[in-house]
N, C-alpha and C. Protein backbone atom coordinates (compact mmCIF):
# COMPACT_ATOMS: atom_id res chain seq x y z
N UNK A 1 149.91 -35.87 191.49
CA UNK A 1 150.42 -36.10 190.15
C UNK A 1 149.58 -35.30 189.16
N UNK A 2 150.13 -34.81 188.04
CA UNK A 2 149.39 -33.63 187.31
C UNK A 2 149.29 -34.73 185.87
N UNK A 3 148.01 -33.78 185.30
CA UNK A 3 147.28 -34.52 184.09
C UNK A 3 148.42 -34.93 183.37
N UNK A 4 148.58 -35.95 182.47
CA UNK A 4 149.56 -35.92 181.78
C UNK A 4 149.06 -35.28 180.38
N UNK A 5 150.14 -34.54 179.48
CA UNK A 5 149.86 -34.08 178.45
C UNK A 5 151.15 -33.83 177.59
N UNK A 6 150.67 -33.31 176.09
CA UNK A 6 152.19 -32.83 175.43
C UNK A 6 152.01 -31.43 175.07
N UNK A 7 153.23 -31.16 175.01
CA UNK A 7 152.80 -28.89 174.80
C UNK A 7 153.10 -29.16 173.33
N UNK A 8 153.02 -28.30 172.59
CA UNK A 8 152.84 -27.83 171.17
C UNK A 8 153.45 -26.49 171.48
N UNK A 9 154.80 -26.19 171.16
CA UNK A 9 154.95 -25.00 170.66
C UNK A 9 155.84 -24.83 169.61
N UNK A 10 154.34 -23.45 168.86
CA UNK A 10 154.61 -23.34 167.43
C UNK A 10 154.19 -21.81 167.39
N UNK A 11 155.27 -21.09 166.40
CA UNK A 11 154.24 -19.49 166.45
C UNK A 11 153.28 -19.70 165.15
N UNK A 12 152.63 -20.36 164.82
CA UNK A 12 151.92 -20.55 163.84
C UNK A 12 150.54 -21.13 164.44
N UNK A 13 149.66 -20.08 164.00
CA UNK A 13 148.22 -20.84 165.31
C UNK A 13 147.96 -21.59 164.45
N UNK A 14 147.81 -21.69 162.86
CA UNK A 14 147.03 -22.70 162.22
C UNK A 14 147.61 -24.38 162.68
N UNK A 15 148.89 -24.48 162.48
CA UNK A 15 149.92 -25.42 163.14
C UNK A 15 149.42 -25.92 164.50
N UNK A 16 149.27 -24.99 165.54
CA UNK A 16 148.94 -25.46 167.02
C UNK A 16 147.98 -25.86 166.79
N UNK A 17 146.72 -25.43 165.97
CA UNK A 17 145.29 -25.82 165.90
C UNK A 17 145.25 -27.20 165.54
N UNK A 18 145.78 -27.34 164.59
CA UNK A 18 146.22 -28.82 163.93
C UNK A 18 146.70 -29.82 164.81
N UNK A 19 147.71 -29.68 165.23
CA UNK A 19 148.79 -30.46 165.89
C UNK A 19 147.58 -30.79 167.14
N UNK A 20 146.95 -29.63 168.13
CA UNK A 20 145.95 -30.00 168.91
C UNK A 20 145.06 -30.97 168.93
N UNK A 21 144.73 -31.23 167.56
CA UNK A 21 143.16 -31.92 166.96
C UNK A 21 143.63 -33.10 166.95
N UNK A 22 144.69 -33.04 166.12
CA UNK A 22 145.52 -34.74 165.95
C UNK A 22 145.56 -35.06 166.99
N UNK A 23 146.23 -34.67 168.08
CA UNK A 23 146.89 -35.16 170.13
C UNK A 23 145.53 -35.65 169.81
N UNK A 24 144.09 -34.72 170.25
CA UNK A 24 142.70 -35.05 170.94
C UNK A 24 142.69 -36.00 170.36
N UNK A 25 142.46 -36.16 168.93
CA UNK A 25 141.77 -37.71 168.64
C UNK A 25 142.80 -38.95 168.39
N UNK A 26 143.97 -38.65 168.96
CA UNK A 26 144.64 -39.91 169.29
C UNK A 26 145.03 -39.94 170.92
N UNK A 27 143.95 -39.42 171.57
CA UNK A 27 143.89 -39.31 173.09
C UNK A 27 144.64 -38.61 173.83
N UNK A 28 145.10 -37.85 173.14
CA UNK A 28 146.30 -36.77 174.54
C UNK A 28 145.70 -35.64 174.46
N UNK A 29 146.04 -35.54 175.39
CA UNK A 29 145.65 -33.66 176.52
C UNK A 29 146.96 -33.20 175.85
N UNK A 30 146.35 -31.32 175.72
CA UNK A 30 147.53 -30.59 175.16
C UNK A 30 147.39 -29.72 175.72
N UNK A 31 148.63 -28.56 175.61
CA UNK A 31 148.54 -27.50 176.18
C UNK A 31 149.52 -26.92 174.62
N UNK A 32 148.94 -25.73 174.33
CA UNK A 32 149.73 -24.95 173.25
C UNK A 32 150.31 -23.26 173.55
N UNK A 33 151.42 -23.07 173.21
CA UNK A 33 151.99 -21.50 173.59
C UNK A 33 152.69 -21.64 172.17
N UNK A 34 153.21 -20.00 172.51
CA UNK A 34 153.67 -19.32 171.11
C UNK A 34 155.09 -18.48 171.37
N UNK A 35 155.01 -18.39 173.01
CA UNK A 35 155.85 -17.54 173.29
C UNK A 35 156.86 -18.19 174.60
N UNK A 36 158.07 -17.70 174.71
CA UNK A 36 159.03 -18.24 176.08
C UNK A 36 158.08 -18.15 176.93
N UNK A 37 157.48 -16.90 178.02
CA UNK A 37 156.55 -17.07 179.18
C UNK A 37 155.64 -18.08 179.25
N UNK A 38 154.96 -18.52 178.31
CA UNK A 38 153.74 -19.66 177.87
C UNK A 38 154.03 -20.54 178.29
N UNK A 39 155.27 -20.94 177.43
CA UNK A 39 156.08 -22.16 177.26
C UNK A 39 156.59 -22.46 178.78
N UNK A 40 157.27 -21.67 179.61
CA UNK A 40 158.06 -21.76 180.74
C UNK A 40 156.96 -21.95 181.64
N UNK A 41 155.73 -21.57 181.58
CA UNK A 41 154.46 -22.29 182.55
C UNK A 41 154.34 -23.59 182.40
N UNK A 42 154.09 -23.88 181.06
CA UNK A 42 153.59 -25.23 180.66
C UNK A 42 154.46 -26.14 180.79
N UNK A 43 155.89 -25.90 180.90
CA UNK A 43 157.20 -26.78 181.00
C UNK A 43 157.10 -27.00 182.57
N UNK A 44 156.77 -26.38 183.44
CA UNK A 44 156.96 -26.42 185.00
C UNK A 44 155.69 -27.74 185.37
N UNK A 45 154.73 -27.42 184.23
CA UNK A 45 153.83 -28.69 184.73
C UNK A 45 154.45 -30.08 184.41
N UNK A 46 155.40 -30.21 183.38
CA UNK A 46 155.92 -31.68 183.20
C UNK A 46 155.47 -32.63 182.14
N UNK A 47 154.99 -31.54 181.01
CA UNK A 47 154.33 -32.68 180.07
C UNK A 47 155.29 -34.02 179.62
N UNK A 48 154.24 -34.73 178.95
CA UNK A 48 154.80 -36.27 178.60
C UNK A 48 155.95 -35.89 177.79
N UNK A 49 155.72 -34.44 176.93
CA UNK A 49 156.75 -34.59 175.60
C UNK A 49 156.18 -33.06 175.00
N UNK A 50 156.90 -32.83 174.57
CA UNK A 50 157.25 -31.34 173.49
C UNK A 50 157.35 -31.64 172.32
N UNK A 51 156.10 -31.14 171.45
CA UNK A 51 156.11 -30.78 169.95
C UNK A 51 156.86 -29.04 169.74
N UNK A 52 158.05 -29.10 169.11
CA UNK A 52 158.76 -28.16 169.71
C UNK A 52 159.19 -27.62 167.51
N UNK A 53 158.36 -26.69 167.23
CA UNK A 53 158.59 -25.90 166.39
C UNK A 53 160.49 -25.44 166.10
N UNK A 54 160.96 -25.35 164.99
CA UNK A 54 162.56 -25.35 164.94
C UNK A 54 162.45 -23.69 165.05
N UNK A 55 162.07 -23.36 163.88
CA UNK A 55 162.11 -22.24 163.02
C UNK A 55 161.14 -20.97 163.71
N UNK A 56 161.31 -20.00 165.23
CA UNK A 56 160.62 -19.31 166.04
C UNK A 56 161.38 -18.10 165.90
N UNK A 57 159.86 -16.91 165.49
CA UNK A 57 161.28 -15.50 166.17
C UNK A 57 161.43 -15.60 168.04
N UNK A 58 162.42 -14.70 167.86
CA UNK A 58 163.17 -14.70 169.31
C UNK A 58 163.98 -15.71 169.75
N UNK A 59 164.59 -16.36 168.70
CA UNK A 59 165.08 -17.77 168.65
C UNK A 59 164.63 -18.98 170.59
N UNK A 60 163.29 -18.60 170.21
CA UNK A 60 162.41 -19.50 170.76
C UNK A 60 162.85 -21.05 170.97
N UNK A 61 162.90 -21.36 170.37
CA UNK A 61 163.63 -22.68 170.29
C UNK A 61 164.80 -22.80 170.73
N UNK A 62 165.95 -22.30 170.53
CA UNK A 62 166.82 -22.25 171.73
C UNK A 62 166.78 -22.01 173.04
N UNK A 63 165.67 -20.99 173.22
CA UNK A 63 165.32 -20.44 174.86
C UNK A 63 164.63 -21.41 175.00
N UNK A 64 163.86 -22.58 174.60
CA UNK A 64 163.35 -23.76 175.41
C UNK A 64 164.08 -24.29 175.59
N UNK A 65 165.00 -24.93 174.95
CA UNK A 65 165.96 -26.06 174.52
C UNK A 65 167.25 -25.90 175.93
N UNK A 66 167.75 -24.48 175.90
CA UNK A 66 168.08 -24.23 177.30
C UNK A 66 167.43 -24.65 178.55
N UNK A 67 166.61 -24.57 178.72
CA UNK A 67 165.38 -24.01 179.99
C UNK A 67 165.25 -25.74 179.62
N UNK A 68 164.94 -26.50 179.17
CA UNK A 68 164.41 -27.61 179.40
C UNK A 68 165.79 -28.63 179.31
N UNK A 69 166.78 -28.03 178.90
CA UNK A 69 168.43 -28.90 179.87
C UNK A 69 168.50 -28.56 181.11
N UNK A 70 168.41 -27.59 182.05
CA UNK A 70 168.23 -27.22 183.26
C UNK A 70 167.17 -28.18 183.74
N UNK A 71 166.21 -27.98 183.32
CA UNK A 71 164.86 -28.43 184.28
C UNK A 71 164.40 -29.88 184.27
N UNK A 72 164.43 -29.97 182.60
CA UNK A 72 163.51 -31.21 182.49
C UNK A 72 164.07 -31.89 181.26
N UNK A 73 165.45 -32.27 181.52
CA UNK A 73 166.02 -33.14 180.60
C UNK A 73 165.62 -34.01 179.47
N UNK A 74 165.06 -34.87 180.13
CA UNK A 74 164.50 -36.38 180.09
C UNK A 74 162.94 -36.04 179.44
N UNK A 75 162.40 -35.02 179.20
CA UNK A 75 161.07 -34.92 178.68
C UNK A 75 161.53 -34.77 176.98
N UNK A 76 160.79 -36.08 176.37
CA UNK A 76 160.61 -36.08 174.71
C UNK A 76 160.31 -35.17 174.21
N UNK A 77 161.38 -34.69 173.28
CA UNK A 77 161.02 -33.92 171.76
C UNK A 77 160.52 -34.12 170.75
N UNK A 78 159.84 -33.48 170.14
CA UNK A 78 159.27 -33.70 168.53
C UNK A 78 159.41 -32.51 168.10
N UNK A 79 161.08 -32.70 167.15
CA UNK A 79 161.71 -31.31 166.87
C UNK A 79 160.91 -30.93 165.17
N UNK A 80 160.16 -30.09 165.05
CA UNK A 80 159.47 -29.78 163.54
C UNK A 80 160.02 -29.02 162.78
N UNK A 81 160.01 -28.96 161.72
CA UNK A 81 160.43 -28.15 160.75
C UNK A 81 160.20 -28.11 159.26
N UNK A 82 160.22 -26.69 158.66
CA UNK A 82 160.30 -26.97 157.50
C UNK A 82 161.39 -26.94 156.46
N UNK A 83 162.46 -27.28 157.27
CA UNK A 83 163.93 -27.10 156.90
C UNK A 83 164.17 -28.45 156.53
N UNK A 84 165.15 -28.60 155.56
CA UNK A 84 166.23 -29.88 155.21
C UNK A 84 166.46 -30.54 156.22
N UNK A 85 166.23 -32.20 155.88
CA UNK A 85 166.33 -32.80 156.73
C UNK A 85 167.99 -33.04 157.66
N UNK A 86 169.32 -32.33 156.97
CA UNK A 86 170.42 -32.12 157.22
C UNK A 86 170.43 -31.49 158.59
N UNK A 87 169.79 -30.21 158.19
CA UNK A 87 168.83 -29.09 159.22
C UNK A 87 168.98 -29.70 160.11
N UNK A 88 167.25 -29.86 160.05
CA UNK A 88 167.09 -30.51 161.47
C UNK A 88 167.64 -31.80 162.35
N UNK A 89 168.40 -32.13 161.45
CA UNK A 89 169.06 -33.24 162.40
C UNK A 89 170.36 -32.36 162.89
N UNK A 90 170.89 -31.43 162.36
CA UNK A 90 171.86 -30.35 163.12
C UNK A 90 171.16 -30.03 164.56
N UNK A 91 169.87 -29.48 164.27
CA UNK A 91 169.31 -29.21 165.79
C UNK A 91 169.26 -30.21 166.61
N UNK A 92 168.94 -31.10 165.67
CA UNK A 92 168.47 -32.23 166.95
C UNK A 92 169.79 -32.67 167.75
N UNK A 93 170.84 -32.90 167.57
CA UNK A 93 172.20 -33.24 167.66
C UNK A 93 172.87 -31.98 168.63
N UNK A 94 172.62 -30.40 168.13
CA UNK A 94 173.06 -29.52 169.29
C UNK A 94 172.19 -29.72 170.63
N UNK A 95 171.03 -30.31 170.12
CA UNK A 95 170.00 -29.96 171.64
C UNK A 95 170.57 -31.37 172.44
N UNK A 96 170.98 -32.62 171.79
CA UNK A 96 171.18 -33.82 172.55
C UNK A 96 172.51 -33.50 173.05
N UNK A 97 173.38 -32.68 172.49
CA UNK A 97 174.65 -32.18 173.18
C UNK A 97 174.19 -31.43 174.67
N UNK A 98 173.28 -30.66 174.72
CA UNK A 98 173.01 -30.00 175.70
C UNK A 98 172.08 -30.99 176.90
N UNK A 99 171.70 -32.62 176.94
CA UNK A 99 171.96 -33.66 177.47
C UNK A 99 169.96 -33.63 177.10
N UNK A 100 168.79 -33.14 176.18
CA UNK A 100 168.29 -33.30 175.68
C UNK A 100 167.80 -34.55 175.03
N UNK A 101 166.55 -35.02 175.22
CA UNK A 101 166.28 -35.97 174.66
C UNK A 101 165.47 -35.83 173.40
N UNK A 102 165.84 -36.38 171.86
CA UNK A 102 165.03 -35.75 170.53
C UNK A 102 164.76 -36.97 169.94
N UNK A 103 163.23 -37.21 170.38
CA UNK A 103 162.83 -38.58 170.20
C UNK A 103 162.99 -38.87 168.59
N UNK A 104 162.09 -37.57 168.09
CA UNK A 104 162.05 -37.86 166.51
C UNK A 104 161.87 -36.14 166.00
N UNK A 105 162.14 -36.36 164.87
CA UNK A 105 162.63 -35.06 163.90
C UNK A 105 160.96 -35.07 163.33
N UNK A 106 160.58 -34.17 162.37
CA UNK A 106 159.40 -34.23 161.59
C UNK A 106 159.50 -33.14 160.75
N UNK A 107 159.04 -33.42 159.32
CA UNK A 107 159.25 -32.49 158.28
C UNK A 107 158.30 -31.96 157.94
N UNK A 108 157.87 -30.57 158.19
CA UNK A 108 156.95 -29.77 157.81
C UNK A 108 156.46 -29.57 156.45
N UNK A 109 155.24 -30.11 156.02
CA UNK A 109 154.03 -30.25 156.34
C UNK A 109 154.38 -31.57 156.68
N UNK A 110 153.31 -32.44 157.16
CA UNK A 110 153.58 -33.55 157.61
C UNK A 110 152.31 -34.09 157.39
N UNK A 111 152.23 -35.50 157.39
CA UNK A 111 150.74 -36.35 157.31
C UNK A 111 150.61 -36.52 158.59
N UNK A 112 149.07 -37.00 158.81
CA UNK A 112 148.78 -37.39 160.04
C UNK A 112 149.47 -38.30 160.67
N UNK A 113 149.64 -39.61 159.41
CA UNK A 113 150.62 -40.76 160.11
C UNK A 113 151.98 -40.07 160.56
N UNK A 114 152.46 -39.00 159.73
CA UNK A 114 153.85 -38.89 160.32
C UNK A 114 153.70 -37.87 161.90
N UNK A 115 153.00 -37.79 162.48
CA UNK A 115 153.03 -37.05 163.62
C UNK A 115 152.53 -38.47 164.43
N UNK A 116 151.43 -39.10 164.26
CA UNK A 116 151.45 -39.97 164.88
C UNK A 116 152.51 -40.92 165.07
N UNK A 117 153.29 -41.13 164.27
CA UNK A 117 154.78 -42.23 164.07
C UNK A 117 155.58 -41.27 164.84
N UNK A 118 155.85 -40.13 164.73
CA UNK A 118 157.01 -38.99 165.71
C UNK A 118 156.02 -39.23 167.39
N UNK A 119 154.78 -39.56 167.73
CA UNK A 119 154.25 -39.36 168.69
C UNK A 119 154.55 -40.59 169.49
N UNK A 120 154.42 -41.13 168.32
CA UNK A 120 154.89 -42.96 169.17
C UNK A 120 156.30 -43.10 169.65
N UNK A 121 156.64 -42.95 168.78
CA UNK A 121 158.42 -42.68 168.91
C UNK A 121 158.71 -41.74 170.49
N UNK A 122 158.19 -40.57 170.35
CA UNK A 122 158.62 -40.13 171.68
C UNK A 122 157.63 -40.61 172.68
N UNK A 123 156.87 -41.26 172.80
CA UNK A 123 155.83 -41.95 173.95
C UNK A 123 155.49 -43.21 173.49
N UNK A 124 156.95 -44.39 173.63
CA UNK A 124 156.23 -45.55 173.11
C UNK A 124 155.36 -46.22 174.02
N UNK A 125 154.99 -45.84 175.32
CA UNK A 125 153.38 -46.65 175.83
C UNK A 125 152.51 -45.96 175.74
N UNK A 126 152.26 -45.04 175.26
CA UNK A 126 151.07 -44.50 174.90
C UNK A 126 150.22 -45.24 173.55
N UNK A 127 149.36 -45.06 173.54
CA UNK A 127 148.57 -45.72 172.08
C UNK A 127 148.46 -44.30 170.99
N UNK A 128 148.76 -44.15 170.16
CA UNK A 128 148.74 -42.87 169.47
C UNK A 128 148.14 -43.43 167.64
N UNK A 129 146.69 -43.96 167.80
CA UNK A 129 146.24 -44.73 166.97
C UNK A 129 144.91 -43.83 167.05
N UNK A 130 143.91 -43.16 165.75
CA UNK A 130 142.76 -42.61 165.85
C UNK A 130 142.12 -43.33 164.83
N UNK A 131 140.45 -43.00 164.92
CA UNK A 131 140.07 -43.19 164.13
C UNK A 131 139.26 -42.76 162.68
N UNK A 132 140.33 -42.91 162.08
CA UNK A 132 140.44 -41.95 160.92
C UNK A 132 141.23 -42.70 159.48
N UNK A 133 141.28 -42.68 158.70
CA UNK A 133 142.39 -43.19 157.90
C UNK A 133 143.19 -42.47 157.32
N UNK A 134 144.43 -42.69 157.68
CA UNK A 134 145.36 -41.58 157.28
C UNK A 134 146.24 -41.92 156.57
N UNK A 135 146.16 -42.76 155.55
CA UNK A 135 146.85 -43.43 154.24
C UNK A 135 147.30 -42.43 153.48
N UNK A 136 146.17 -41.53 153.15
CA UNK A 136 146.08 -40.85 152.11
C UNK A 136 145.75 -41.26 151.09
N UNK A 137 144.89 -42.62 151.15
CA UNK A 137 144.84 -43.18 149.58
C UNK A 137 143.21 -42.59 149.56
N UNK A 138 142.76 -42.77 148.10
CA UNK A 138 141.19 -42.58 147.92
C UNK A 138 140.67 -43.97 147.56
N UNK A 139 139.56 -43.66 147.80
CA UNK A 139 138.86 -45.05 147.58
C UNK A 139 138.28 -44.85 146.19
């Protein structure tokens, strides 16, 4: 049985860097790509779930979205974007046509809580709780 983890793909390294830090300190193993080849390694291992960028050149996001109706149906999405939320619920809706599972949508930029709330959502036994406060309020 292989480590469990979630991929991050985003062509934006500052994004992967981010998205990485958050997984670590709410306990998940990651693996991050930028490109189809990357991605099509890291998909063969079976992660828990896909943080899956909308908006990719090479319409990236469709070439997963394919490749992971073939292969690996049933593995959770966390479809991102910085598009209207109309948008992305269009994607999310073509990819569940293609028998896709899109746990939760997320609107670019995002708070910590809202990746953690999209993280729970697509892995509800996981604990996806750090320690940090991510209110955003000041004291």
């Amino acid at each position: 049985m292989s480590e469990e983890f979630v991929l991050i793909v985003d062509d934006d390294e500052d994004a992967r860097l981010l998205i990485t830090e958050i997984a670590r300190l709410a306990g998940y193993a990651s693996a991050t790509c930028h490109n189809f080849v990357e991605a099509k390694t890291q998909l063969e291992r079976h992660p828990s779930a896909v943080l899956l960028d909308m908006i990719m050149p090479d319409q990236l996001c469709i070439r997963i979205a394919a490749y992971m109706s073939e292969e690996i149906p049933k593995t959770p999405i966390i479809l991102m974007s910085a598009s209207d939320e109309a948008t992305r619920e269009r994607m999310a809706n073509n990819m569940r046509a293609l028998g896709l599972r899109v746990a939760a949508t997320l609107q670019k930029p995002f708070w910590v809580d809202g990746l953690l709330e999209a993280m729970s959502e697509a892995l509800p036994n996981q604990s996806t709780s750090i320690g940090i406060d991510t209110s955003g309020a000041d004291e």
